[in-house]
Protein backbone atom coordinates (compact mmCIF):
# COMPACT_ATOMS: atom_id res chain seq x y z
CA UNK A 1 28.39 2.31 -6.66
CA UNK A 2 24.99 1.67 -6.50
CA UNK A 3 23.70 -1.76 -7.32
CA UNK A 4 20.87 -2.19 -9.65
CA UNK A 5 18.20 -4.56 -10.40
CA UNK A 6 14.82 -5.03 -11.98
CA UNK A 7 13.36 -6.62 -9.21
CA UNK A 8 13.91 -5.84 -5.60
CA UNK A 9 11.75 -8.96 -3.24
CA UNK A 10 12.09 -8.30 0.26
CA UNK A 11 11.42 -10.84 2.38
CA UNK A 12 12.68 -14.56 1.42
CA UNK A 13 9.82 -16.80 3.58
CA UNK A 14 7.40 -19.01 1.16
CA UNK A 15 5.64 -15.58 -0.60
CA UNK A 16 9.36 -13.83 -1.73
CA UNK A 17 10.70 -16.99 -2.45
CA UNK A 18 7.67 -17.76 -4.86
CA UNK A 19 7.85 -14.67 -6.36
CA UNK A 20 11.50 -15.16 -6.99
CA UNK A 21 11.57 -18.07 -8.19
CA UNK A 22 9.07 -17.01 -11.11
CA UNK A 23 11.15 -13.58 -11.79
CA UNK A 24 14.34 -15.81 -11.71
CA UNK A 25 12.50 -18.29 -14.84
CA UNK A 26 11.28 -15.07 -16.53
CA UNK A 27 15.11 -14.11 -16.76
CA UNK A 28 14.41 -10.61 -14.88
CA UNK A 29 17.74 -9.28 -12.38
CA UNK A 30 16.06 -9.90 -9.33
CA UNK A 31 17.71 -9.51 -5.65
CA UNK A 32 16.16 -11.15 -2.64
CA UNK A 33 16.62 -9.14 0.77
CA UNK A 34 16.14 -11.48 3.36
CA UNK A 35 16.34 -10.55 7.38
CA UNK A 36 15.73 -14.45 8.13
CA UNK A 37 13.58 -13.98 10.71
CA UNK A 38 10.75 -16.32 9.44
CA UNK A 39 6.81 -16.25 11.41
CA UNK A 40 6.52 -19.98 11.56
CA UNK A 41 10.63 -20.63 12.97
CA UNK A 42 8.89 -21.47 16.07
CA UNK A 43 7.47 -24.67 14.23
CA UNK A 44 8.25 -28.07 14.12
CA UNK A 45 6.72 -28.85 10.67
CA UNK A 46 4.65 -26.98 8.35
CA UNK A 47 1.32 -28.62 7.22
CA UNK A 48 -1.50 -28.17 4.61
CA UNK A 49 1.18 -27.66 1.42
CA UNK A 50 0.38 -30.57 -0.47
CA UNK A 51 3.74 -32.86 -1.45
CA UNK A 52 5.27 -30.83 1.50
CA UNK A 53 3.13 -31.68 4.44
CA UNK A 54 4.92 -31.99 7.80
CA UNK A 55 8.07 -30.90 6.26
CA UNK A 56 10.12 -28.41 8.59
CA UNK A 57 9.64 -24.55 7.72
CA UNK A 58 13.52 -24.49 7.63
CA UNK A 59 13.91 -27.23 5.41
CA UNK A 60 11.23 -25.86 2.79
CA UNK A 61 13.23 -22.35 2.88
CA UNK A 62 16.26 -23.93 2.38
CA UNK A 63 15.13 -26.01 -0.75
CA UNK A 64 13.79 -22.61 -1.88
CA UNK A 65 16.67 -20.52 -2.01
CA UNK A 66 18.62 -23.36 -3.84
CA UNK A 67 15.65 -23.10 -6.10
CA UNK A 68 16.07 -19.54 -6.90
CA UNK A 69 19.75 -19.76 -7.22
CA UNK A 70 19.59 -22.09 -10.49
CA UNK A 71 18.04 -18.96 -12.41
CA UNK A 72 20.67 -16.49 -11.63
CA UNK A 73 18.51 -14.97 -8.14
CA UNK A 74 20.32 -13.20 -5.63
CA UNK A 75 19.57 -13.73 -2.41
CA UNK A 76 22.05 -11.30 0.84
CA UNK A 77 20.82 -11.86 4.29
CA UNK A 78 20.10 -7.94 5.22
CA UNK A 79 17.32 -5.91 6.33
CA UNK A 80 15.73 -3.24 4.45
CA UNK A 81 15.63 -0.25 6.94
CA UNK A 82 14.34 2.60 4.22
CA UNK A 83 12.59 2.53 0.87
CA UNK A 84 12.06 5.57 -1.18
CA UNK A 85 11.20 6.36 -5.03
CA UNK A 86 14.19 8.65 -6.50
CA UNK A 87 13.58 11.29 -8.81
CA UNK A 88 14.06 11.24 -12.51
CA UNK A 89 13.49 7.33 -13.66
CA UNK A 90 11.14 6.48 -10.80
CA UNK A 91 13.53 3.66 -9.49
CA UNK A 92 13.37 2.43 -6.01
CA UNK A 93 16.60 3.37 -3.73
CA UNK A 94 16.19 0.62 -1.02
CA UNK A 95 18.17 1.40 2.02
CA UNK A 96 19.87 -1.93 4.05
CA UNK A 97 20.80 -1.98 7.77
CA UNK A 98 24.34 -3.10 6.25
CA UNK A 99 24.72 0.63 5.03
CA UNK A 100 24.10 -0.57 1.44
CA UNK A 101 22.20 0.93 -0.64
CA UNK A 102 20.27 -0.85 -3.89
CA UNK A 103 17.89 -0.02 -6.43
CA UNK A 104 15.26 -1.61 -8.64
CA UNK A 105 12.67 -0.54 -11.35
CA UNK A 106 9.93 -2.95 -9.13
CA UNK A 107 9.52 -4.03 -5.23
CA UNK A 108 8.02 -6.96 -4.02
CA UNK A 109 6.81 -6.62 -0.52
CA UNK A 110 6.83 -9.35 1.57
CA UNK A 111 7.86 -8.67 4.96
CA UNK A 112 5.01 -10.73 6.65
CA UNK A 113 3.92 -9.71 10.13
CA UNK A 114 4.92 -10.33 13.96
CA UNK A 115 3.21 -12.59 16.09
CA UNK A 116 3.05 -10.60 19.50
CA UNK A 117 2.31 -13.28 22.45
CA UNK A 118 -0.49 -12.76 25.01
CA UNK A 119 1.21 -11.57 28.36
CA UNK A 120 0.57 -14.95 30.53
CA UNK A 121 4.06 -15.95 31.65
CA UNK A 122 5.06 -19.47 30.29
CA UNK A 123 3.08 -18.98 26.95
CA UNK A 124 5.55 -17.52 25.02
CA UNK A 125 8.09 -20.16 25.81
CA UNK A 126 5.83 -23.10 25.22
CA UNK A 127 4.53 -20.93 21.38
CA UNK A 128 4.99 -23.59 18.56
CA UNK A 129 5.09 -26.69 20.68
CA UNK A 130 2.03 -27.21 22.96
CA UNK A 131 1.19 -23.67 22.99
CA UNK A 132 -0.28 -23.42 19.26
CA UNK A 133 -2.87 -20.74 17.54
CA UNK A 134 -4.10 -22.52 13.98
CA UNK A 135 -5.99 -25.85 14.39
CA UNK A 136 -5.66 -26.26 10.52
CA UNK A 137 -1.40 -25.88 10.60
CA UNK A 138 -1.58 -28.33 13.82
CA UNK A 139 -5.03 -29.91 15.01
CA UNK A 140 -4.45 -33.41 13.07
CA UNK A 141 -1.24 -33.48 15.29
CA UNK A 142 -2.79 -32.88 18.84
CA UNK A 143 -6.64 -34.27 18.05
CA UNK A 144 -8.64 -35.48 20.33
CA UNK A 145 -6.13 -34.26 23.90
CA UNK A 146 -6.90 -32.06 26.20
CA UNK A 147 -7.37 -28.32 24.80
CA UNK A 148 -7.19 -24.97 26.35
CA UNK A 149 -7.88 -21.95 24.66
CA UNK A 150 -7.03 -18.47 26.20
CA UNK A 151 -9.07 -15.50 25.25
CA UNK A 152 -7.52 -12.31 24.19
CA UNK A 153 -10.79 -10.87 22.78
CA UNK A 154 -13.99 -11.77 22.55
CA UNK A 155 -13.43 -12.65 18.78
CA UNK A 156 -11.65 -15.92 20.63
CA UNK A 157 -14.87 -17.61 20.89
CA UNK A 158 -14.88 -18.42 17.31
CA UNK A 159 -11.23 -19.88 18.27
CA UNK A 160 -12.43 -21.83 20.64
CA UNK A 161 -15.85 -23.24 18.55
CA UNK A 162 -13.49 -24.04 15.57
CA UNK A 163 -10.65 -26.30 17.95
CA UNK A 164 -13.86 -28.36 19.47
CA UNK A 165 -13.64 -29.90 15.63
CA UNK A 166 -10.58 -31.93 17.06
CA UNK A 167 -11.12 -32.60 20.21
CA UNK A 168 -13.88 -32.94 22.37
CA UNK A 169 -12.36 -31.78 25.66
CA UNK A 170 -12.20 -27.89 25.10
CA UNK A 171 -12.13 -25.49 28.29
CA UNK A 172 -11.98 -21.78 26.83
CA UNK A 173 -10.34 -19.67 29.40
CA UNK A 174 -11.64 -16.17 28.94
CA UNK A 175 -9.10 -14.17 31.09
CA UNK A 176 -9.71 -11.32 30.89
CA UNK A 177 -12.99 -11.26 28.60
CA UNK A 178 -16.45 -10.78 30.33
CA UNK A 179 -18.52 -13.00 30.05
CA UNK A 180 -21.14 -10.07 29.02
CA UNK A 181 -18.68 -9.59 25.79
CA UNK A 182 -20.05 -12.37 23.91
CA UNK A 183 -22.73 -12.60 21.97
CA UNK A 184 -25.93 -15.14 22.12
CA UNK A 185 -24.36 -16.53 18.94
CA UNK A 186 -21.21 -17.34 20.63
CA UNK A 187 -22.82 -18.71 24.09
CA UNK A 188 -25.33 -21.28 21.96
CA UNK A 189 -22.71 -22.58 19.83
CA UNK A 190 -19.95 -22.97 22.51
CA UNK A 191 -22.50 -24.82 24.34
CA UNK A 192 -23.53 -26.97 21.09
CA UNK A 193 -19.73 -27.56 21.07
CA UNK A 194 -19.57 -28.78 24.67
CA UNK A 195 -16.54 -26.29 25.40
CA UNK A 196 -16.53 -25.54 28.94
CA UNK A 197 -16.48 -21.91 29.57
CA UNK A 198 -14.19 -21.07 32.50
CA UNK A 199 -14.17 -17.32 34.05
CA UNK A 200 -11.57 -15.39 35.59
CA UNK A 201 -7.82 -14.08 34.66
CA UNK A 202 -5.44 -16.67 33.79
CA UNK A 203 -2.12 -15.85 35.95
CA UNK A 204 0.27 -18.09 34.37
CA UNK A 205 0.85 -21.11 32.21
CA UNK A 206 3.61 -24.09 33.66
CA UNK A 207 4.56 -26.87 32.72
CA UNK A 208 5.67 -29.92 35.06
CA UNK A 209 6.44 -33.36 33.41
CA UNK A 210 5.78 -31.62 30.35
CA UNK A 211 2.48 -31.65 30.81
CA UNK A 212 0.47 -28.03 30.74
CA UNK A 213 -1.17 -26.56 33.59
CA UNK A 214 -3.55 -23.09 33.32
CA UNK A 215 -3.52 -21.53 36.71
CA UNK A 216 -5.90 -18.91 37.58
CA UNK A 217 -5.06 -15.79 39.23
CA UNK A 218 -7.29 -17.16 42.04
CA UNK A 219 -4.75 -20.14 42.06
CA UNK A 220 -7.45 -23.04 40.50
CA UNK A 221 -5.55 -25.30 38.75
CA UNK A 222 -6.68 -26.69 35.25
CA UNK A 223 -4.62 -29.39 33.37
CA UNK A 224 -4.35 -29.02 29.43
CA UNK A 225 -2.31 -31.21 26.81
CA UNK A 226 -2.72 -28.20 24.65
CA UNK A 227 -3.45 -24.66 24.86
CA UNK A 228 -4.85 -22.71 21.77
CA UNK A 229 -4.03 -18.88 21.62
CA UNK A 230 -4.53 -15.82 19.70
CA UNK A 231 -1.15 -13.52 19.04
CA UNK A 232 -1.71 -10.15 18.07
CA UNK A 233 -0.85 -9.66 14.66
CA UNK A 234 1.73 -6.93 13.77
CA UNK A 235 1.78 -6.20 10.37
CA UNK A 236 5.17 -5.46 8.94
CA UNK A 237 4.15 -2.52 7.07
CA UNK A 238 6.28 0.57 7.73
CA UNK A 239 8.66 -0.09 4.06
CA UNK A 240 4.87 0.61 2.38
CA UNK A 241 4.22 3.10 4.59
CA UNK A 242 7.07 5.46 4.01
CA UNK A 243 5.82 4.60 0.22
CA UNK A 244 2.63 6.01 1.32
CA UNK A 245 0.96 3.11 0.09
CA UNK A 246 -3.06 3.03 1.27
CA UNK A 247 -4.03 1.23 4.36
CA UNK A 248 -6.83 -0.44 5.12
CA UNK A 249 -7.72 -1.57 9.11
CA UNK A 250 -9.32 -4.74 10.07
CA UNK A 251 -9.73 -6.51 13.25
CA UNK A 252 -5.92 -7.96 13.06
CA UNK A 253 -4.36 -4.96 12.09
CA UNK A 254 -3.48 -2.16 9.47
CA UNK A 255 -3.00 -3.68 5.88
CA UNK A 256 -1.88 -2.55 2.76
CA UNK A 257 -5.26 -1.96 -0.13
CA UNK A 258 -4.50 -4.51 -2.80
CA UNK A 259 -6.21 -5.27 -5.85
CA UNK A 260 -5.91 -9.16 -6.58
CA UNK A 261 -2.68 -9.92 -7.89
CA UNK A 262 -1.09 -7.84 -4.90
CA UNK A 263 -0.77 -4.68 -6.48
CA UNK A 264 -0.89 -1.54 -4.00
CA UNK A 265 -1.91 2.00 -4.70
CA UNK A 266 1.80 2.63 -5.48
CA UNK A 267 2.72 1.82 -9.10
CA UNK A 268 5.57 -0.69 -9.04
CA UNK A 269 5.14 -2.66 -5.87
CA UNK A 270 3.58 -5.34 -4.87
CA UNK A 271 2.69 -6.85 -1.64
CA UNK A 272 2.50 -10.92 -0.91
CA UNK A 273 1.85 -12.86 2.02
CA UNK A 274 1.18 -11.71 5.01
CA UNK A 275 2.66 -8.40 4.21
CA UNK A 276 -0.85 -8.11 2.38
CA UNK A 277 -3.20 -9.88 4.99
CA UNK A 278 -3.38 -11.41 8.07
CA UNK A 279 -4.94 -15.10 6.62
CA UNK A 280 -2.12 -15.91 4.55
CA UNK A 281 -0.88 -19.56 5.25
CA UNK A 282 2.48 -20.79 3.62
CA UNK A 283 0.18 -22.05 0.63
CA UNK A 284 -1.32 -19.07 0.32
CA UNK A 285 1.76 -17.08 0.78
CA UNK A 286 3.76 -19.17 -2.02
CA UNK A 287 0.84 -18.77 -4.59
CA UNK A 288 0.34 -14.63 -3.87
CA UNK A 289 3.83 -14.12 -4.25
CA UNK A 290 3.70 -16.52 -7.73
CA UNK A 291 0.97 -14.31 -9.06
CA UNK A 292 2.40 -11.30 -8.12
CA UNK A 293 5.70 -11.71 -9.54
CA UNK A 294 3.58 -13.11 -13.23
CA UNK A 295 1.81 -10.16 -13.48
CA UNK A 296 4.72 -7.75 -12.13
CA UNK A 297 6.85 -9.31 -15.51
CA UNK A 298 3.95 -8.76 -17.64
CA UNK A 299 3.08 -4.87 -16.52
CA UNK A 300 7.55 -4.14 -17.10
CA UNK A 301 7.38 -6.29 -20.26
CA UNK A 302 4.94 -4.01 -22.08
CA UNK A 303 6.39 -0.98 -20.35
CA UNK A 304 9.31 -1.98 -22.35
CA UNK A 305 7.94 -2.42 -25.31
CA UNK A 306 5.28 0.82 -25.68
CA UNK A 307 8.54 2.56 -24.65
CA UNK A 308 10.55 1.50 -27.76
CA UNK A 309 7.44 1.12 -30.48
């Protein structure tokens, strides 16, 4: 038998959990389908969430899903594989990789995105310690060391411009970037910065006495506390998709058209957190998935009612 609920949420990081938390306190059936496979695990500590600054990511989730379990929230570790809209009533029929099947009259989206590392061996094993990619989730922590950043695009200038706010020994690697690829904008303000600009394809990243070292493919050695990069955002966006919910592209990838409390151009679902942009920090995420899940109750409450009146 098919299990239903009002309220499907998948994805139980900071934006689902919000969102369930609020359905849980407005008394709605609501199920939480969680793959636990959180963006910032890599992390030590989370910062910038006031009263929970430089607490661990796992900690915070943890605290959350006790939180949703005093207001009757479910919460299965599973992965939603297939989402479609059935017939008749309109309810979703989500699909799990367990081979279960559950429904819900509403779907919160919140599958965040994938952080896809830059090819330079070493970098993805150091990701979350000394290789970092937001100054605001970690600059306070490594100011004023020795900074690398590695470009991926040219739009890593503005990476590198923004990290010289914390410490004033910045080399910006540009790999492989020309030098031709950035604008006068980007040359005069690096330069205001005082961020060395350093040529040439970075071959590898190691790490002896747990200190960093940048080698160039040429086999130049550069010494770095800290190395800023840019992942490439994946979007997790293919349950929306097969919804045929709109997409819009920007420069970090394909995301769903929302209005602004999350809504997409499919009645009855909702997207939160990075599921609906790339710029969501855990702040950001917790308070989209609040105000999605507010206005969600609202929209079924008077569905209700102008269906009985």
């Amino acid at each position: 038998m098919t299990e239903t609920y009002e309220v499907i949420v998948i994805g139980g990081g900071a934006a689902g959990l919000s969102a369930a938390l609020v359905l849980g306190r407005a008394r709605r059936h609501t199920l939480v389908v969680d793959a636990g496979e959180p963006r910032n695990a890599p992390a030590a500590h989370m910062q910038g969430y006031l009263t929970r600054d430089g607490m661990p990511p796992a900690e915070f989730l943890d605290l959350g899903r006790e939180e949703i379990a005093r207001y009757g929230v479910e919460l299965i570790r599973d992965r939603a594989v297939d989402v479609s809209r059935e017939r008749g009533d309109g309810d979703f029929a989500v699909e799990l990789a367990s081979g279960r099947t559950v429904r819900a009259r509403r779907l919160i989206v919140a599958t965040g995105l994938r952080d896809e590392m830059p090819d330079v061996p070493g970098v993805a094993e150091r990701f979350g310690t000394d290789v970092l990619h937001c100054p605001y989730c970690h600059g306070w922590e490594v100011r004023d060391r020795a900074f690398g950043v590695l470009a991926t695009t040219p739009l890593s200038a503005h990476q590198a411009i923004m990290v010289s706010q914390w410490s004033k020994d910045v080399t910006f690697f540009l790999h492989e970037v020309a030098e031709s690829d950035l604008t006068d904008d980007d040359v005069r303000r690096l330069a205001a910065a005082g961020v060395k600009v350093v040529a040439g394809r970075v071959a590898e990243l190691t790490v002896d006495d747990d200190r960093l070292t940048v080698r160039l493919a040429d086999g130049t050695p550069h010494a770095r506390e800290v190395l800023f990069v840019a992942p490439r955002p994946v979007p997790q966006t293919g349950l929306l998709e097969k919804l045929g919910a709109e997409l819009h592209e920007t420069p970090f990838g394909s995301y769903p058209v929302v209005d602004a409390t999350g809504l997409t151009s499919v009645p009855g679902v909702w997207a939160a957190g990075n599921a609906m942009g790339f710029s969501e920090q855990v702040i950001n995420a917790a308070s989209a998935g609040y105000r999605a899940a507010a206005t969600l109750n609202g929209e079924l409450l008077f569905t209700d009612l102008d269906a009985r009146s």
